[in-house]
C-alpha atoms as a PDB file:
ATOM      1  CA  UNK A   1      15.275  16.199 -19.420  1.00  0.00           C
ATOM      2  CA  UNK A   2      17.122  18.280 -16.917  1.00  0.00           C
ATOM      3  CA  UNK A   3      17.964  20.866 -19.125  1.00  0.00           C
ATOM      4  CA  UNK A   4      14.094  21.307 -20.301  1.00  0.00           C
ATOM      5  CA  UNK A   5      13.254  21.262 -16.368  1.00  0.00           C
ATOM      6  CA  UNK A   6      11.324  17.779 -17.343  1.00  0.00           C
ATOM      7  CA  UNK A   7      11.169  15.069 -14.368  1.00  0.00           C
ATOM      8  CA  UNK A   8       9.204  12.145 -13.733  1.00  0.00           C
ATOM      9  CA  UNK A   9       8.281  10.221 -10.601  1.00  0.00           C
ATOM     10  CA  UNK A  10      10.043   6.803 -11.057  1.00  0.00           C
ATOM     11  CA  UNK A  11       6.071   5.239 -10.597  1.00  0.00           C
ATOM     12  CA  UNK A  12       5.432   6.459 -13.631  1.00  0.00           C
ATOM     13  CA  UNK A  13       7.888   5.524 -15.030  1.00  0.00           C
ATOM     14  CA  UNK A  14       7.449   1.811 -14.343  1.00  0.00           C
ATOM     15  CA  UNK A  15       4.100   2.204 -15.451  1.00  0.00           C
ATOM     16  CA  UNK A  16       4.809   2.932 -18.881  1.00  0.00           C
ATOM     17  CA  UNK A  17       7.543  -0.263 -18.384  1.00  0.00           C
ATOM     18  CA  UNK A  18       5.342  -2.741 -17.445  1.00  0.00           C
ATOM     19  CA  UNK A  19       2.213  -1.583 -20.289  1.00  0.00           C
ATOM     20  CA  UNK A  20       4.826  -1.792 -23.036  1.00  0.00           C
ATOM     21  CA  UNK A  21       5.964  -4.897 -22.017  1.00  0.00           C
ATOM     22  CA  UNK A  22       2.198  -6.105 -21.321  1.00  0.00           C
ATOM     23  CA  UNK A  23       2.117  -4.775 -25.286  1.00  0.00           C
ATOM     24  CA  UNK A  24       5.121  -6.977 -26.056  1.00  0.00           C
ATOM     25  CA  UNK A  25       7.469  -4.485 -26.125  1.00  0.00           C
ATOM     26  CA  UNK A  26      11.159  -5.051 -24.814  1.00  0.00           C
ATOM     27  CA  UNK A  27      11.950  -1.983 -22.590  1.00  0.00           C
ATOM     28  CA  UNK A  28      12.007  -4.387 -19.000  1.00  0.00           C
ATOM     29  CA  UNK A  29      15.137  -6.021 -20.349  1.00  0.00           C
ATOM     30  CA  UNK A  30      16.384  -3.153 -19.810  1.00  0.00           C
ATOM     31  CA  UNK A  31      15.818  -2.790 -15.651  1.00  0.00           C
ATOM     32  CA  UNK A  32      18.539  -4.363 -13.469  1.00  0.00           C
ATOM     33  CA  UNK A  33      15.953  -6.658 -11.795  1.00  0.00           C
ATOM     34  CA  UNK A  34      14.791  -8.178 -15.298  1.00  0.00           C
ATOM     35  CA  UNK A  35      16.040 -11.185 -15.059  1.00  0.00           C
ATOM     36  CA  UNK A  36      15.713 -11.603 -11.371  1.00  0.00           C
ATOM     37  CA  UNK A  37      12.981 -14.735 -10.677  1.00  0.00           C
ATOM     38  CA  UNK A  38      10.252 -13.967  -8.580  1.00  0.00           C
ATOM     39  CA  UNK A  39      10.525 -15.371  -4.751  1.00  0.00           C
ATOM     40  CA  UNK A  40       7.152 -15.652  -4.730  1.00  0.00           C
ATOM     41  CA  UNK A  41       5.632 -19.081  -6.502  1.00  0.00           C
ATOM     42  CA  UNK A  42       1.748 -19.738  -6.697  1.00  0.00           C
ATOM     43  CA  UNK A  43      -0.009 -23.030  -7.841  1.00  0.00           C
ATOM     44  CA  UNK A  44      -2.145 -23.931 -10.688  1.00  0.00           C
ATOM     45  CA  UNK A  45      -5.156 -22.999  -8.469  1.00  0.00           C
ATOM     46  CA  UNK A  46      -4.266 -19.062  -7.611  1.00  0.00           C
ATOM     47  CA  UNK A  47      -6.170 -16.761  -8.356  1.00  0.00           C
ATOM     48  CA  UNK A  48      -4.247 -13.599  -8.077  1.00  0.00           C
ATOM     49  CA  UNK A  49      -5.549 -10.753 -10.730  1.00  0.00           C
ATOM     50  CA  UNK A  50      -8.676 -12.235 -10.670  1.00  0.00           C
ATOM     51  CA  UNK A  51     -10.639 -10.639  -7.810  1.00  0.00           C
ATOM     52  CA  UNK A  52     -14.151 -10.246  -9.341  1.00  0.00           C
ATOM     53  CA  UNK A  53     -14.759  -6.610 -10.613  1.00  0.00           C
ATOM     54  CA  UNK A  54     -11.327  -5.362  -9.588  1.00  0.00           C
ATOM     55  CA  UNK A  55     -10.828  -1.950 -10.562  1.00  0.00           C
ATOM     56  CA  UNK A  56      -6.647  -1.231 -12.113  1.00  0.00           C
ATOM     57  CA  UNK A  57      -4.351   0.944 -11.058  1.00  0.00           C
ATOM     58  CA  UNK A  58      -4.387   2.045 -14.849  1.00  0.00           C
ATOM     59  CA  UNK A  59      -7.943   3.420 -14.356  1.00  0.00           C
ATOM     60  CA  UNK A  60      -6.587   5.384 -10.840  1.00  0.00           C
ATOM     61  CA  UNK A  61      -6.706   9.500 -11.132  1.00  0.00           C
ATOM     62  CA  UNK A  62      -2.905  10.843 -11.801  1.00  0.00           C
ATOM     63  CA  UNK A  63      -3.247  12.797  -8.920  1.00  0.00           C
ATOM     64  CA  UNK A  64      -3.149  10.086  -6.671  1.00  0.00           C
ATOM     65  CA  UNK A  65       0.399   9.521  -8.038  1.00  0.00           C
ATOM     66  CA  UNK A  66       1.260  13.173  -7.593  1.00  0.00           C
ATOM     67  CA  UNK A  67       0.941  12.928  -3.763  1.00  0.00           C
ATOM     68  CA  UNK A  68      -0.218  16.434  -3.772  1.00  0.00           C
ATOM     69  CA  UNK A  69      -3.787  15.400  -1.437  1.00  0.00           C
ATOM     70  CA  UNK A  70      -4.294  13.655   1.586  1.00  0.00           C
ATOM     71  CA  UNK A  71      -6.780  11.138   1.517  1.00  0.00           C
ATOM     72  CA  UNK A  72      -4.961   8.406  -0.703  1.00  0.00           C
ATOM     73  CA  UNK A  73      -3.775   5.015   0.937  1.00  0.00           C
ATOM     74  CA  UNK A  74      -1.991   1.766  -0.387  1.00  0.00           C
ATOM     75  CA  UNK A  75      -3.296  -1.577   1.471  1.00  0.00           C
ATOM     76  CA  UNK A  76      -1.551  -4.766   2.154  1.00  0.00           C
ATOM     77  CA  UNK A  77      -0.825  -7.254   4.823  1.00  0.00           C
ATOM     78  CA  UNK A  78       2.402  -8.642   6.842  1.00  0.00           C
ATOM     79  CA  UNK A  79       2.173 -12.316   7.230  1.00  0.00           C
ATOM     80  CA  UNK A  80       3.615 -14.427  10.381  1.00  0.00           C
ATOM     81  CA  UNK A  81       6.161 -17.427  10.379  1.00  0.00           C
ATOM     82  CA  UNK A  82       4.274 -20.014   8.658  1.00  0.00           C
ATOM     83  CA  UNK A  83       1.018 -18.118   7.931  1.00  0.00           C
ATOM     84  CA  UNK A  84       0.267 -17.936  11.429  1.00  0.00           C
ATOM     85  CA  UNK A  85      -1.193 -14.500  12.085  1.00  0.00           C
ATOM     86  CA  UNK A  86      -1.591 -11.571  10.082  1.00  0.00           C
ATOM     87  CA  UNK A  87      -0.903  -7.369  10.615  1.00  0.00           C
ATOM     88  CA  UNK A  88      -3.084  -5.650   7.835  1.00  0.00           C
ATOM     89  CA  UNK A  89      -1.236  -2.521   6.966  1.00  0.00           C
ATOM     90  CA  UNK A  90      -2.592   0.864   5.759  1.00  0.00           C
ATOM     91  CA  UNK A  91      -0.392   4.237   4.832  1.00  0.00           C
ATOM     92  CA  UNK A  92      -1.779   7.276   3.679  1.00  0.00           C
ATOM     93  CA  UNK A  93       0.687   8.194   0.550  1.00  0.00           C
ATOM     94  CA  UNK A  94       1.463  11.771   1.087  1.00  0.00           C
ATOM     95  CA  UNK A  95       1.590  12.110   4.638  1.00  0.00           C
ATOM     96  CA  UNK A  96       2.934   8.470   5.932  1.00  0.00           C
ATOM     97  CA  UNK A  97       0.292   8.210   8.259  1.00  0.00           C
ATOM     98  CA  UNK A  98       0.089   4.533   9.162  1.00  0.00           C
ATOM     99  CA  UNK A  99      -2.662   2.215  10.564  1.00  0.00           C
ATOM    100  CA  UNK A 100      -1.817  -1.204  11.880  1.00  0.00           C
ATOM    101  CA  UNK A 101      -4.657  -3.853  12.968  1.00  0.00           C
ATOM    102  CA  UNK A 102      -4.028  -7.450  13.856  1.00  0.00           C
ATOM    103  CA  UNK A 103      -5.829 -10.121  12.555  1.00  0.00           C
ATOM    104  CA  UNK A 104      -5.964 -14.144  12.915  1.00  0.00           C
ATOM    105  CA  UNK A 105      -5.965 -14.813   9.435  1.00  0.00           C
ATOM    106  CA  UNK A 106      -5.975 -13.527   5.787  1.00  0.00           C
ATOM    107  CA  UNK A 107     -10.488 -14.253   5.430  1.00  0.00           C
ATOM    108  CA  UNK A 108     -11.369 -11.758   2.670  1.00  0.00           C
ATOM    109  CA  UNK A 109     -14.701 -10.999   4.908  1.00  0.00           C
ATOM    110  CA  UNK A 110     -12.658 -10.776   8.439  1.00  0.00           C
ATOM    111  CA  UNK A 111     -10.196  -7.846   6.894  1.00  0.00           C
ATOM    112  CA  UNK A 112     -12.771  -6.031   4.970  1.00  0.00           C
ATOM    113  CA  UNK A 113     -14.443  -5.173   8.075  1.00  0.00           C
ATOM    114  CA  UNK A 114     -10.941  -4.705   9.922  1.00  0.00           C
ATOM    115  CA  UNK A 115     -10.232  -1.901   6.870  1.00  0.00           C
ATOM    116  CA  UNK A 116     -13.773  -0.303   7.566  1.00  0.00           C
ATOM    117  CA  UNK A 117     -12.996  -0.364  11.278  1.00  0.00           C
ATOM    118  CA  UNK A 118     -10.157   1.100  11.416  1.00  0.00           C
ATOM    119  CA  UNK A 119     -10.647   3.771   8.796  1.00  0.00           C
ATOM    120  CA  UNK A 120     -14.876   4.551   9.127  1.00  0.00           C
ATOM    121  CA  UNK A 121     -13.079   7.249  11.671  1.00  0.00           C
ATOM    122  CA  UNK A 122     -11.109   8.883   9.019  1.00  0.00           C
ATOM    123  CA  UNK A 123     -13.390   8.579   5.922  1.00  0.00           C
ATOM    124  CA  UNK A 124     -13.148  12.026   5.397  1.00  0.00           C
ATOM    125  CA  UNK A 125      -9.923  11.355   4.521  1.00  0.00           C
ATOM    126  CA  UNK A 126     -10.295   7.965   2.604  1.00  0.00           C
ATOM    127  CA  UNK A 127     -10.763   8.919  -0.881  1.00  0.00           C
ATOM    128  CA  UNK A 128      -8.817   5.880  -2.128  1.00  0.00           C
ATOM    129  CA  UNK A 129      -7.303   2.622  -1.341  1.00  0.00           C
ATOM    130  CA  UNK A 130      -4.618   0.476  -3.834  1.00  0.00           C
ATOM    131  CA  UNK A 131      -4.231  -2.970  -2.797  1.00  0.00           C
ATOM    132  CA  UNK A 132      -2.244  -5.623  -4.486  1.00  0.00           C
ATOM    133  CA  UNK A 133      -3.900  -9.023  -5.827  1.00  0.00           C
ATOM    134  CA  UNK A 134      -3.933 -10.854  -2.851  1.00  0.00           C
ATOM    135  CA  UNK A 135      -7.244 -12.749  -2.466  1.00  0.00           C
ATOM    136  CA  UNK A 136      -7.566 -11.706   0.806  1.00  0.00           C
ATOM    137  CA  UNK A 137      -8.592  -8.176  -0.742  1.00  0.00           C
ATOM    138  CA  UNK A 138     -11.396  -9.860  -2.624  1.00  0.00           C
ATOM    139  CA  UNK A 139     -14.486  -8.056  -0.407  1.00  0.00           C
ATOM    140  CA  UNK A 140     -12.712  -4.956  -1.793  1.00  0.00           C
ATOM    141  CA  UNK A 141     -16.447  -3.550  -2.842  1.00  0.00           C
ATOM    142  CA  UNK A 142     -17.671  -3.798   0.682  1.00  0.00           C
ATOM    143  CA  UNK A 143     -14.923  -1.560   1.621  1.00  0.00           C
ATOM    144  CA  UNK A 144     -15.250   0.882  -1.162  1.00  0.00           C
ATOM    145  CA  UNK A 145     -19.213   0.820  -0.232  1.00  0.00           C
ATOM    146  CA  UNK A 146     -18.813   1.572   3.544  1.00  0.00           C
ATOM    147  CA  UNK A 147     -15.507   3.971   3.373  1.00  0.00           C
ATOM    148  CA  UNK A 148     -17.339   5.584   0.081  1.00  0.00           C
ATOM    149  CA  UNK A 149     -13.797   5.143  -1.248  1.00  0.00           C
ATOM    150  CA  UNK A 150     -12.394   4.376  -4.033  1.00  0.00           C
ATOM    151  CA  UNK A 151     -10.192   1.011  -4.620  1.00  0.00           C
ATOM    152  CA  UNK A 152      -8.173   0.377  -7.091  1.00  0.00           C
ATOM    153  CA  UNK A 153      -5.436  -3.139  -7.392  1.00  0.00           C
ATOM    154  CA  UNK A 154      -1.843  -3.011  -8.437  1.00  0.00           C
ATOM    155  CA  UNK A 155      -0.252  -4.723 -11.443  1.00  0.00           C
ATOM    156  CA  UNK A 156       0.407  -8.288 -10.347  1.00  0.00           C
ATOM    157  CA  UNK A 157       4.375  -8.671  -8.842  1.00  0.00           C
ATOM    158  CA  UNK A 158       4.282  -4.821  -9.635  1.00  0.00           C
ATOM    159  CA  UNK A 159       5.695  -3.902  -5.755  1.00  0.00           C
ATOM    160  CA  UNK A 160       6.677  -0.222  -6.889  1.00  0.00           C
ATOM    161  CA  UNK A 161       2.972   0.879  -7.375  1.00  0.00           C
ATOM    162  CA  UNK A 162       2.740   0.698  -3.555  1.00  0.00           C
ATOM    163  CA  UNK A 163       6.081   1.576  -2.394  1.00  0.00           C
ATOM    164  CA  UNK A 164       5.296   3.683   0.051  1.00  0.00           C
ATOM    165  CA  UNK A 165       3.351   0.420   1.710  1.00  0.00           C
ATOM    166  CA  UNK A 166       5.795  -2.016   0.817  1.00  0.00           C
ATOM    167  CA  UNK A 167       8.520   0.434   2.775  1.00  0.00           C
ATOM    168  CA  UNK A 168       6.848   0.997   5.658  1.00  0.00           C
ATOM    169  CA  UNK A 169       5.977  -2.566   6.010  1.00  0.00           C
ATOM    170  CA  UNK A 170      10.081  -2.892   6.010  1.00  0.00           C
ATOM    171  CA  UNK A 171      10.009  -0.200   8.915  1.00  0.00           C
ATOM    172  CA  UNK A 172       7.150  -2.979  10.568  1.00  0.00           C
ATOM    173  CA  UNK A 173       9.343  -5.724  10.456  1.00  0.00           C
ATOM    174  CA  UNK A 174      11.535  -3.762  12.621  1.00  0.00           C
ATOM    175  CA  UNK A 175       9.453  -4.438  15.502  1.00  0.00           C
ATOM    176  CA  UNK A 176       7.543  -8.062  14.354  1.00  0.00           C
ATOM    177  CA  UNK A 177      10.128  -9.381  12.138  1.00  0.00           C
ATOM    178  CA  UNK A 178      10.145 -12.362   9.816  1.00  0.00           C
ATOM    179  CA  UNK A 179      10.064 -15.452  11.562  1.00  0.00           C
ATOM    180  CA  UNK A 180       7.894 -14.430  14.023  1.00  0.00           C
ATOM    181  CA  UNK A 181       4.737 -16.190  14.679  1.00  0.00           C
ATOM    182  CA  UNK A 182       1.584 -12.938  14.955  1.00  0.00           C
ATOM    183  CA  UNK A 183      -1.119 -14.690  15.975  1.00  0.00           C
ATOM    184  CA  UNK A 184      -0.215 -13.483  19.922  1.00  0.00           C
ATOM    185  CA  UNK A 185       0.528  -9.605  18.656  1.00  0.00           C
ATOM    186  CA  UNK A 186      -2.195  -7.286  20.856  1.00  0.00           C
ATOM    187  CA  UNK A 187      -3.914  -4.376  19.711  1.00  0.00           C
ATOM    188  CA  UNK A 188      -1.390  -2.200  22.615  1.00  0.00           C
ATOM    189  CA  UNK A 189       1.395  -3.665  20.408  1.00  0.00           C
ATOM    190  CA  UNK A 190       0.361  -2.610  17.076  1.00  0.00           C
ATOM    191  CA  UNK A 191      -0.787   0.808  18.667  1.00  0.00           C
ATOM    192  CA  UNK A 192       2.840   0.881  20.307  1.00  0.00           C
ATOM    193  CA  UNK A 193       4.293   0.840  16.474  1.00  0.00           C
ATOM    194  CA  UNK A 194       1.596   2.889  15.121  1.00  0.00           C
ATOM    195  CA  UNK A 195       2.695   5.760  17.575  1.00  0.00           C
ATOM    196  CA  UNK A 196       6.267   5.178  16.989  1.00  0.00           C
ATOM    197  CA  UNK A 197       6.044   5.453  13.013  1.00  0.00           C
ATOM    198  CA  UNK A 198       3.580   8.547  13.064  1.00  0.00           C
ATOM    199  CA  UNK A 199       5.587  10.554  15.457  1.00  0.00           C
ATOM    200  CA  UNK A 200       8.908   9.952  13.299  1.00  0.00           C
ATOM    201  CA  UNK A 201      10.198  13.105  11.729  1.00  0.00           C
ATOM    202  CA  UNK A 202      10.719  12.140   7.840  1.00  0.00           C
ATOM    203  CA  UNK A 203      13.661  13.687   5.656  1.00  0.00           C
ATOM    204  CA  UNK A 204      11.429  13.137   2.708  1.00  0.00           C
ATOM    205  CA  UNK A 205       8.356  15.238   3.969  1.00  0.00           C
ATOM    206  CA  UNK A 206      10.822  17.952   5.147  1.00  0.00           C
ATOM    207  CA  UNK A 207      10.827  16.477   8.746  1.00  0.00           C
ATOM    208  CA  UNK A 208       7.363  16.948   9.949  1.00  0.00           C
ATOM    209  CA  UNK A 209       5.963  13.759  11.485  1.00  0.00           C
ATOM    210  CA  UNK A 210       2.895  11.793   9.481  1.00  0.00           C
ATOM    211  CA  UNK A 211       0.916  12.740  12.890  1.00  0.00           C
ATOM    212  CA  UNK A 212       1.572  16.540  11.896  1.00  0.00           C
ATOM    213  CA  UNK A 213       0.820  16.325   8.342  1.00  0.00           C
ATOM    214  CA  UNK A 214      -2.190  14.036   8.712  1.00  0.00           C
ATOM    215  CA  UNK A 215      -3.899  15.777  11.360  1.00  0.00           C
ATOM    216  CA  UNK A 216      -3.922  19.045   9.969  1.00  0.00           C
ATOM    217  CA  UNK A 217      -1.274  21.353  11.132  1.00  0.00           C
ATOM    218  CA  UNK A 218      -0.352  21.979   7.481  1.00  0.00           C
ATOM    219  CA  UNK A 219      -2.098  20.730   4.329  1.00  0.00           C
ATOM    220  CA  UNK A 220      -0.869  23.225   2.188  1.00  0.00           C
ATOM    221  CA  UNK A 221       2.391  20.930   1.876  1.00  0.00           C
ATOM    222  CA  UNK A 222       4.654  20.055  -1.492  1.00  0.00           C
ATOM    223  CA  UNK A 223       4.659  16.673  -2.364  1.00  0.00           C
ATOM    224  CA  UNK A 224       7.817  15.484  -1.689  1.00  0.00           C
END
């Protein structure tokens, strides 16, 4: 593929993965974490992947994956030693802007208006929003309503269709890691990170900051 100049984001290719296996096809076997079990364990009663008229990432625009716009986010939430407290976490995929906002709990209701909160600001630059299947994403059409955005869900225990979220919620744990209990975590904390992560030069958006690149400076920017 090299030598045609051929290359493929590695979403993509997972993509293809998962619907062939999803087709009964064999090619998973085939990834190092195949055989790996999954940490998480749900009961009989979950409901994951079955949030009422969720939309799939299958049905997303491909330029969302190209990263070559700004204006396209990946959702999810950071949960505190024994469910006690909640961070709901938003990053703008080509630009690493982040939003933080603390909440109490995981109610579907209570975060849907947290999301159009914090981002009824920016909804210029909301244009979409992929979440995974957590049920606490299930008021996801009150959110697309309000932000006039819109939402789409990962595959279920598919973490590489929001990497971007899922490693800058590593970069989060940094500062409220595991273990700790967030119910007490302020709004002057969160900001606190939120400053600290935006005004980070990243290596893999040619060192400008997500502050730099989401505010405007330059949009004329190669996805990286």
């Amino acid at each position: 593929m090299r030598e045609k100049g051929i290359s493929l984001h590695h979403e993509t290719v997972y993509q293809f993965i998962y619907r062939d296996k999803a087709n009964g096809g064999q090619l998973h076997e085939h990834l190092r974490i195949a055989n790996k079990p999954y940490r998480k364990r749900y009961g009989k009663n979950d409901r994951r992947g079955q949030i009422k008229n969720r939309i799939s990432i299958e049905q997303r625009p491909e330029i969302v994956e190209q990263k070559t716009r700004i204006g396209d986010w990946e959702g999810d939430t950071v949960i505190g030693k024994g469910h006690k407290g909640v961070l709901l976490t938003l990053v703008e995929r080509k630009t690493l802007y982040t939003l933080i906002v603390p909440l109490p709990d995981k109610q579907s209701e209570k975060l849907a208006q947290a999301v159009i909160n914090a981002m009824k600001g920016l909804k210029s630059q909301v244009l979409t929003i992929t979440y995974d299947n957590g049920k606490e994403f299930a008021d996801h059409e009150r959110m697309a309503k309000a932000l006039e955005a819109d939402i789409y869900f990962a595959h279920p225990y598919a973490s590489w269709e929001r990497g971007i979220n899922e490693n800058t919620n590593g970069l989060i744990r940094q500062y409220f890691p595991k273990g700790m209990d967030l119910r007490g975590v302020t709004i002057e904390q969160t900001q606190y990170v939120m400053d600290r992560l935006n005004n980070r030069p990243r290596s893999s958006r040619g060192g400008k900051t997500p502050n730099e690149l989401f505010k405007g400076l330059r949009v004329d920017l190669l996805a990286a």
